[in-house]
PDB file of N, CA and C in Angstrom:
ATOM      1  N   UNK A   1      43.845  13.786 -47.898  1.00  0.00           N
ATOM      2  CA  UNK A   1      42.533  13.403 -47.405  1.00  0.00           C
ATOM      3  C   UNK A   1      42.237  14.111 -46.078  1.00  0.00           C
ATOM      4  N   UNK A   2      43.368  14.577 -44.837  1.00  0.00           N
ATOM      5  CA  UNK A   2      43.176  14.672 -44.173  1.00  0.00           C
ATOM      6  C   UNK A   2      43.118  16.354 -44.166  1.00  0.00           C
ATOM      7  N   UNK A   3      43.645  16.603 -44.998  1.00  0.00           N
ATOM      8  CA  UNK A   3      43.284  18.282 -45.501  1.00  0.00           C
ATOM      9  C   UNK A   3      41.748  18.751 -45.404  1.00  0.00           C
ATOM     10  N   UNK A   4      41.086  17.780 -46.438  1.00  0.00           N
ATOM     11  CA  UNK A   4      39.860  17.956 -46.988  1.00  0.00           C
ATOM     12  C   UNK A   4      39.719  17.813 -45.514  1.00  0.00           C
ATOM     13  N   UNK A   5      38.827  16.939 -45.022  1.00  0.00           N
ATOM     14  CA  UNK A   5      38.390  17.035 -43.376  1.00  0.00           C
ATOM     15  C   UNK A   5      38.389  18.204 -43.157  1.00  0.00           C
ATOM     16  N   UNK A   6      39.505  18.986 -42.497  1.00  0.00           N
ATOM     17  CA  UNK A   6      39.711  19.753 -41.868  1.00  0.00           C
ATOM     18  C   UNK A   6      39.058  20.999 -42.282  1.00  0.00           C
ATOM     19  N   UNK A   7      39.598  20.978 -43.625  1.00  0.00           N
ATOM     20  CA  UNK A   7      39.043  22.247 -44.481  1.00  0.00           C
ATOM     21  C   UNK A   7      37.277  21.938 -44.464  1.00  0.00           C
ATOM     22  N   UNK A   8      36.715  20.777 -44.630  1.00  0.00           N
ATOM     23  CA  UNK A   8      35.336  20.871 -44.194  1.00  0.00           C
ATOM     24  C   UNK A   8      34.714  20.973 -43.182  1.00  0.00           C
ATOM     25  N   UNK A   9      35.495  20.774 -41.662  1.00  0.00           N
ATOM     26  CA  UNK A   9      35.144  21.256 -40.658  1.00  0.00           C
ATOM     27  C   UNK A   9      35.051  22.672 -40.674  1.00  0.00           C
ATOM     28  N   UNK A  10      36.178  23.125 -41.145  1.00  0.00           N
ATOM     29  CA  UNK A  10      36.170  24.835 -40.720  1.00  0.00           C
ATOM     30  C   UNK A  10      35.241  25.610 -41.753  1.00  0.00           C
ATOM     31  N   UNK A  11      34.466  24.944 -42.974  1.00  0.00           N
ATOM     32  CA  UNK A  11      33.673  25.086 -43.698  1.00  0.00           C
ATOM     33  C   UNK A  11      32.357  25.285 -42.767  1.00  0.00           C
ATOM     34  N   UNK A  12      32.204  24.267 -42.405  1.00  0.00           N
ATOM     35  CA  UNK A  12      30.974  23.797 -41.284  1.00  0.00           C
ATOM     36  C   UNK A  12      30.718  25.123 -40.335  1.00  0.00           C
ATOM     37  N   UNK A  13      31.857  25.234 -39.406  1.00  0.00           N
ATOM     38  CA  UNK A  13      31.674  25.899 -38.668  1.00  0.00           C
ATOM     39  C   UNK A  13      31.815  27.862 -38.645  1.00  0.00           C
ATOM     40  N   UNK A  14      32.058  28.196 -40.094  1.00  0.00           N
ATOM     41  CA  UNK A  14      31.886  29.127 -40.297  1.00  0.00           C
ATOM     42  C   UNK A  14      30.222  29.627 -41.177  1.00  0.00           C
ATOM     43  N   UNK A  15      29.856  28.378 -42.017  1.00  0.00           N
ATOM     44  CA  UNK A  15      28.200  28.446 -42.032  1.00  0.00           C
ATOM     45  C   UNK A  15      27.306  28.255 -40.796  1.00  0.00           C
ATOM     46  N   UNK A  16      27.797  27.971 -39.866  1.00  0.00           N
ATOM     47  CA  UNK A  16      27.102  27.571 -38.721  1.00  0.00           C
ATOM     48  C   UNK A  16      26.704  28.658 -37.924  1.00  0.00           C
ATOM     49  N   UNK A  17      27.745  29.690 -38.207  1.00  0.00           N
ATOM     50  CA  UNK A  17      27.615  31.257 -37.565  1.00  0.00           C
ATOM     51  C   UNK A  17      26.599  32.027 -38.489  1.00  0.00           C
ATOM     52  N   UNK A  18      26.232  31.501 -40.122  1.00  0.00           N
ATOM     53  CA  UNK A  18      25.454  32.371 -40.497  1.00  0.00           C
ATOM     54  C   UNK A  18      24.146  31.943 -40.351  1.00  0.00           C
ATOM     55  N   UNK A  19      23.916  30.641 -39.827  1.00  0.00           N
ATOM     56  CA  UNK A  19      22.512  30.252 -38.974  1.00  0.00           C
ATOM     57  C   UNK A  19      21.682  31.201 -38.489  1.00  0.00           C
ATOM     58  N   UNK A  20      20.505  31.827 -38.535  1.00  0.00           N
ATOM     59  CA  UNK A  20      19.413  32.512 -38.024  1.00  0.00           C
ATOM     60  C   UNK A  20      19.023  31.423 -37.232  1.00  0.00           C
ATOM     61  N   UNK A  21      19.595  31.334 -35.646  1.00  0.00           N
ATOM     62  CA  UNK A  21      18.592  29.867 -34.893  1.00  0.00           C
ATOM     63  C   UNK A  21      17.349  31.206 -34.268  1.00  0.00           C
ATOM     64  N   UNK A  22      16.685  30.261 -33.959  1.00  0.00           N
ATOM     65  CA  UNK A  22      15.453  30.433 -33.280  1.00  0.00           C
ATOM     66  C   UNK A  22      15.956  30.652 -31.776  1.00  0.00           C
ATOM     67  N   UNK A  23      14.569  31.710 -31.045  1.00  0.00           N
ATOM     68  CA  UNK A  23      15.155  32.133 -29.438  1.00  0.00           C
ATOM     69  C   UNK A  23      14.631  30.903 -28.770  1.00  0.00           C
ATOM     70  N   UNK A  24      14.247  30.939 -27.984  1.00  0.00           N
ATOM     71  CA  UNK A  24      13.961  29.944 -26.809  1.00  0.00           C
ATOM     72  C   UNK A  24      12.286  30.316 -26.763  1.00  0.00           C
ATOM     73  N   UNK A  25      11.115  31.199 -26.967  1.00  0.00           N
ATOM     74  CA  UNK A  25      10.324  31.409 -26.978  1.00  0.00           C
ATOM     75  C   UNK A  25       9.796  31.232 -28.305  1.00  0.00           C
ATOM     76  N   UNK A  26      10.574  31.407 -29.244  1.00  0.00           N
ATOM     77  CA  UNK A  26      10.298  30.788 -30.753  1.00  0.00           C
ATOM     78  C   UNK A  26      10.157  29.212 -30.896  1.00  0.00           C
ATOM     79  N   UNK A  27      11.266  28.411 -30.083  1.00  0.00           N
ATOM     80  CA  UNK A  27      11.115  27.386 -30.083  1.00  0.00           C
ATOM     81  C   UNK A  27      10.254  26.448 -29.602  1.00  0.00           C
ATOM     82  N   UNK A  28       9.752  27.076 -28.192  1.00  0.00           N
ATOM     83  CA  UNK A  28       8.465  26.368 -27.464  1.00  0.00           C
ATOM     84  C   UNK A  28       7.346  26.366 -28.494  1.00  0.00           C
ATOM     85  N   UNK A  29       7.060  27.853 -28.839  1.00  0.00           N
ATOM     86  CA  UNK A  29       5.828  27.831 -29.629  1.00  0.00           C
ATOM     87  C   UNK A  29       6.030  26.997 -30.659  1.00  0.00           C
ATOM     88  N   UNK A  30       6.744  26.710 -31.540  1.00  0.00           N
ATOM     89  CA  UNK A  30       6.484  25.835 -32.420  1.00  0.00           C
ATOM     90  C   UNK A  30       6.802  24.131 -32.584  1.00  0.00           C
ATOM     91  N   UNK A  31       7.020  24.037 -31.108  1.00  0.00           N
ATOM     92  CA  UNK A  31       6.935  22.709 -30.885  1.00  0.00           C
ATOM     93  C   UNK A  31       6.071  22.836 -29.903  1.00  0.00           C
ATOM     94  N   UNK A  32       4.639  23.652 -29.378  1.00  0.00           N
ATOM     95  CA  UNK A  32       3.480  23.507 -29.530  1.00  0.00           C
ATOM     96  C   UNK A  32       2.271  23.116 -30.754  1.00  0.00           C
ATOM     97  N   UNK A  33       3.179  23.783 -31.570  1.00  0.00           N
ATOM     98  CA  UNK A  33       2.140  24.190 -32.840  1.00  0.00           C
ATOM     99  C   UNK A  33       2.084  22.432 -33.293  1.00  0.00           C
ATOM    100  N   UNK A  34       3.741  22.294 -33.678  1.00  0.00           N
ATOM    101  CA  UNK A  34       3.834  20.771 -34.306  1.00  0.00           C
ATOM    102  C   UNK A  34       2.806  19.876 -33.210  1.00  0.00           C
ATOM    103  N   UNK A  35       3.201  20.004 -31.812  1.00  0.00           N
ATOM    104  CA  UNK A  35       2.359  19.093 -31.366  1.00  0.00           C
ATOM    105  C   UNK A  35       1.077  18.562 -31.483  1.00  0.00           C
ATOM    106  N   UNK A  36       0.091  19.993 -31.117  1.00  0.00           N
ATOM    107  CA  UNK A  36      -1.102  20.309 -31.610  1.00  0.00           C
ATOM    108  C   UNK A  36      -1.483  19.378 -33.400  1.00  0.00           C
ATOM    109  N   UNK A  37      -0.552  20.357 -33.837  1.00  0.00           N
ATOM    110  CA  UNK A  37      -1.223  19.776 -35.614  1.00  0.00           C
ATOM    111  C   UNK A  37      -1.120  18.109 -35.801  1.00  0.00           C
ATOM    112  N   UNK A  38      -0.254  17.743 -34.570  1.00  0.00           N
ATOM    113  CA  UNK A  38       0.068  16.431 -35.176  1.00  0.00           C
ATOM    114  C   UNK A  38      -1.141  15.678 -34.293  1.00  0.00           C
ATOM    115  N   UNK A  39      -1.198  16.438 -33.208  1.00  0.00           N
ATOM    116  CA  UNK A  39      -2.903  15.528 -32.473  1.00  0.00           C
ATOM    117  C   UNK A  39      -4.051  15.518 -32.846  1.00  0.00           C
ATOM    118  N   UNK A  40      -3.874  16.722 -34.172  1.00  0.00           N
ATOM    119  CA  UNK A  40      -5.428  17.438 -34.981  1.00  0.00           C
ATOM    120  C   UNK A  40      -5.720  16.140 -35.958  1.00  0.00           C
ATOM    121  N   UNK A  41      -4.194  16.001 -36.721  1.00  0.00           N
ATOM    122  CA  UNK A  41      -3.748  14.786 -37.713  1.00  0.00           C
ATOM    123  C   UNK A  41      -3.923  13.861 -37.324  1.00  0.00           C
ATOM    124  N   UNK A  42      -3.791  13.021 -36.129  1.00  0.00           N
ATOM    125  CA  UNK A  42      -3.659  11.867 -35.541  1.00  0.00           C
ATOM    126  C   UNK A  42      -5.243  11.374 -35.375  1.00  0.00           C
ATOM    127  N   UNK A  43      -5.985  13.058 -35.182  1.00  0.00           N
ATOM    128  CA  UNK A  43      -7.460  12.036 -34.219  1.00  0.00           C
ATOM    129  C   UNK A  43      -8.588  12.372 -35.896  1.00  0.00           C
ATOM    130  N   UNK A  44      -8.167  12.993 -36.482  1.00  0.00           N
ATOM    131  CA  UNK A  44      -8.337  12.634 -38.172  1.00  0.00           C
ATOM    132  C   UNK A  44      -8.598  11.745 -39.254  1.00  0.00           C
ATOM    133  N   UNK A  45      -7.153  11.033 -38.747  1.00  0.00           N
ATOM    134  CA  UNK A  45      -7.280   9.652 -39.135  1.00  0.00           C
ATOM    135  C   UNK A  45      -7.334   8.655 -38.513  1.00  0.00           C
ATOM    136  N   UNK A  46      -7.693   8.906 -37.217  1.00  0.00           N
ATOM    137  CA  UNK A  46      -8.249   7.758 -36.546  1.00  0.00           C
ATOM    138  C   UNK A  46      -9.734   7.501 -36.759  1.00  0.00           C
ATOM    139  N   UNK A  47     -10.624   9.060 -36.778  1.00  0.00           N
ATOM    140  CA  UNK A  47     -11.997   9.120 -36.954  1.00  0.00           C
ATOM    141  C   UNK A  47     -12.031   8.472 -38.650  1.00  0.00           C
ATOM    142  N   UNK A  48     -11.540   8.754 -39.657  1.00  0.00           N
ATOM    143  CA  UNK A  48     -11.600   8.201 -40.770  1.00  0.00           C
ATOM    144  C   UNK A  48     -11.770   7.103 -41.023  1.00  0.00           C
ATOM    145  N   UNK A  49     -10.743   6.510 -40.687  1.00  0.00           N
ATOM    146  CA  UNK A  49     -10.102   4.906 -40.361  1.00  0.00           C
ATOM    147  C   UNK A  49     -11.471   4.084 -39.736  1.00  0.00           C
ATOM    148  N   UNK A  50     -11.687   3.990 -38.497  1.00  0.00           N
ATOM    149  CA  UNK A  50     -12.724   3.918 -37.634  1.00  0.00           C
ATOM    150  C   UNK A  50     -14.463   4.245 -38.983  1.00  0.00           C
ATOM    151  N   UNK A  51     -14.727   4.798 -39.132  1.00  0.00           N
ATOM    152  CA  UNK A  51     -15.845   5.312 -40.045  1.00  0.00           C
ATOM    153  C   UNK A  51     -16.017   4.021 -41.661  1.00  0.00           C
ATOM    154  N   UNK A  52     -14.495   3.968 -41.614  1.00  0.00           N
ATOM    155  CA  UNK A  52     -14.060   3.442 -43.156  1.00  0.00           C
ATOM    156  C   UNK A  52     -13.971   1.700 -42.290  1.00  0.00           C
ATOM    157  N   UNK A  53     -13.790   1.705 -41.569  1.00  0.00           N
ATOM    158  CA  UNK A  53     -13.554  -0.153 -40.806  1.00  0.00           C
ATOM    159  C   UNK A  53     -15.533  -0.188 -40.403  1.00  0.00           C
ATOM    160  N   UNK A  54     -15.962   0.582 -40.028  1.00  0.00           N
ATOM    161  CA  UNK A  54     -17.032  -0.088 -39.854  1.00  0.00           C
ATOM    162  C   UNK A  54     -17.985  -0.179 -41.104  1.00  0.00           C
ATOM    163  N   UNK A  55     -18.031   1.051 -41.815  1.00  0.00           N
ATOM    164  CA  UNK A  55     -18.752   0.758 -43.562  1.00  0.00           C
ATOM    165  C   UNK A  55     -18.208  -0.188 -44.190  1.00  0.00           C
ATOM    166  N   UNK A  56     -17.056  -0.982 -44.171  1.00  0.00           N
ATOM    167  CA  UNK A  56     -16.677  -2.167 -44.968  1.00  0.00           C
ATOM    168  C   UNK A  56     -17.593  -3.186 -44.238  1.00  0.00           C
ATOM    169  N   UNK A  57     -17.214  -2.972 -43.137  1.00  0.00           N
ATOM    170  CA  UNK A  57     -17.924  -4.344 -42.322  1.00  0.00           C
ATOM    171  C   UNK A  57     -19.573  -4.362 -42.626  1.00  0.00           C
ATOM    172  N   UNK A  58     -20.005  -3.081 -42.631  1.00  0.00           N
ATOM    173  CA  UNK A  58     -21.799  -3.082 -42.802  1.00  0.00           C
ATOM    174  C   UNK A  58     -21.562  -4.141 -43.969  1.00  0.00           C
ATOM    175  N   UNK A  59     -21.080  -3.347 -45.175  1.00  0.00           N
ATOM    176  CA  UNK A  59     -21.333  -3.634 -46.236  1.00  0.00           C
ATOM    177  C   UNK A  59     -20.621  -5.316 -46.530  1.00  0.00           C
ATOM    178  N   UNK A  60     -19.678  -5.614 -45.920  1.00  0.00           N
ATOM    179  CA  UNK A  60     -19.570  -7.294 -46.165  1.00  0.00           C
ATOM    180  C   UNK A  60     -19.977  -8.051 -45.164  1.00  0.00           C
ATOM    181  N   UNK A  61     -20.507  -7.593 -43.994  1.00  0.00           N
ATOM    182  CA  UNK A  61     -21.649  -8.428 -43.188  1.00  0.00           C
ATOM    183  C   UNK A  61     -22.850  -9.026 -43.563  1.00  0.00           C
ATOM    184  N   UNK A  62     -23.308  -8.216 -44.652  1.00  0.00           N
ATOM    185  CA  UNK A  62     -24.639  -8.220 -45.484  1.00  0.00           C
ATOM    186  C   UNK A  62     -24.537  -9.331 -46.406  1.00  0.00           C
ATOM    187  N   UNK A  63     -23.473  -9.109 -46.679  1.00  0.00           N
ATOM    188  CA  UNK A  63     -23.595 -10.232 -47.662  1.00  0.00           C
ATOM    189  C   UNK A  63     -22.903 -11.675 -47.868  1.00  0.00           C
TER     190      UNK A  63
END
Protein backbone atom coordinates (compact mmCIF):
# COMPACT_ATOMS: atom_id res chain seq x y z
CA UNK A 1 0.00 0.00 0.00
CA UNK A 2 2.69 2.10 0.91
CA UNK A 3 4.44 1.49 -2.47
CA UNK A 4 1.42 2.64 -4.36
CA UNK A 5 1.58 6.16 -2.46
CA UNK A 6 4.82 6.72 -3.25
CA UNK A 7 4.79 5.55 -6.73
CA UNK A 8 1.74 8.07 -7.05
CA UNK A 9 3.50 10.84 -5.66
CA UNK A 10 6.37 10.54 -8.01
CA UNK A 11 3.61 10.05 -10.71
CA UNK A 12 2.23 13.47 -9.63
CA UNK A 13 5.20 15.18 -9.64
CA UNK A 14 6.63 14.23 -12.83
CA UNK A 15 3.11 15.34 -14.69
CA UNK A 16 3.40 18.40 -12.82
CA UNK A 17 6.59 19.35 -14.85
CA UNK A 18 4.60 18.77 -18.04
CA UNK A 19 2.13 21.60 -16.87
CA UNK A 20 2.08 24.64 -19.40
CA UNK A 21 1.33 27.17 -16.15
CA UNK A 22 0.48 30.52 -17.07
CA UNK A 23 3.14 33.74 -16.57
CA UNK A 24 2.22 36.21 -14.08
CA UNK A 25 0.82 38.69 -16.77
CA UNK A 26 -1.33 35.86 -18.19
CA UNK A 27 -2.67 35.39 -14.92
CA UNK A 28 -3.76 38.96 -13.93
CA UNK A 29 -5.47 39.31 -17.20
CA UNK A 30 -7.61 36.58 -16.80
CA UNK A 31 -8.60 37.03 -13.47
CA UNK A 32 -9.62 40.43 -14.82
CA UNK A 33 -11.54 38.98 -17.54
CA UNK A 34 -13.34 36.36 -14.96
CA UNK A 35 -13.96 39.30 -12.82
CA UNK A 36 -15.45 41.58 -15.29
CA UNK A 37 -17.71 38.65 -16.93
CA UNK A 38 -18.83 37.71 -13.63
CA UNK A 39 -20.00 41.57 -12.81
CA UNK A 40 -21.51 41.64 -16.55
CA UNK A 41 -23.41 38.19 -15.20
CA UNK A 42 -24.21 39.38 -11.85
CA UNK A 43 -25.85 42.91 -12.88
CA UNK A 44 -27.84 40.66 -15.67
CA UNK A 45 -29.51 38.89 -13.44
CA UNK A 46 -30.12 41.21 -11.10
CA UNK A 47 -31.78 43.57 -13.88
CA UNK A 48 -33.87 40.40 -14.91
CA UNK A 49 -34.84 39.30 -11.58
CA UNK A 50 -35.84 42.93 -10.54
CA UNK A 51 -38.00 43.41 -14.09
CA UNK A 52 -39.51 39.71 -13.48
CA UNK A 53 -40.40 40.66 -9.35
CA UNK A 54 -42.08 43.69 -10.36
CA UNK A 55 -44.32 42.22 -13.56
CA UNK A 56 -45.53 39.45 -11.17
CA UNK A 57 -46.47 41.96 -8.70
CA UNK A 58 -48.30 44.35 -11.49
CA UNK A 59 -49.94 41.45 -12.59
CA UNK A 60 -51.13 39.88 -9.04
CA UNK A 61 -51.77 43.32 -7.54
CA UNK A 62 -54.55 43.66 -10.07
CA UNK A 63 -56.18 41.12 -9.19
Amino acid sequence: MFNKIVQFVKDVRVEFTKVSWPSRDELVQSTIVVGVVSLVVTAFIGVIDRLLSLGITFFLGRF
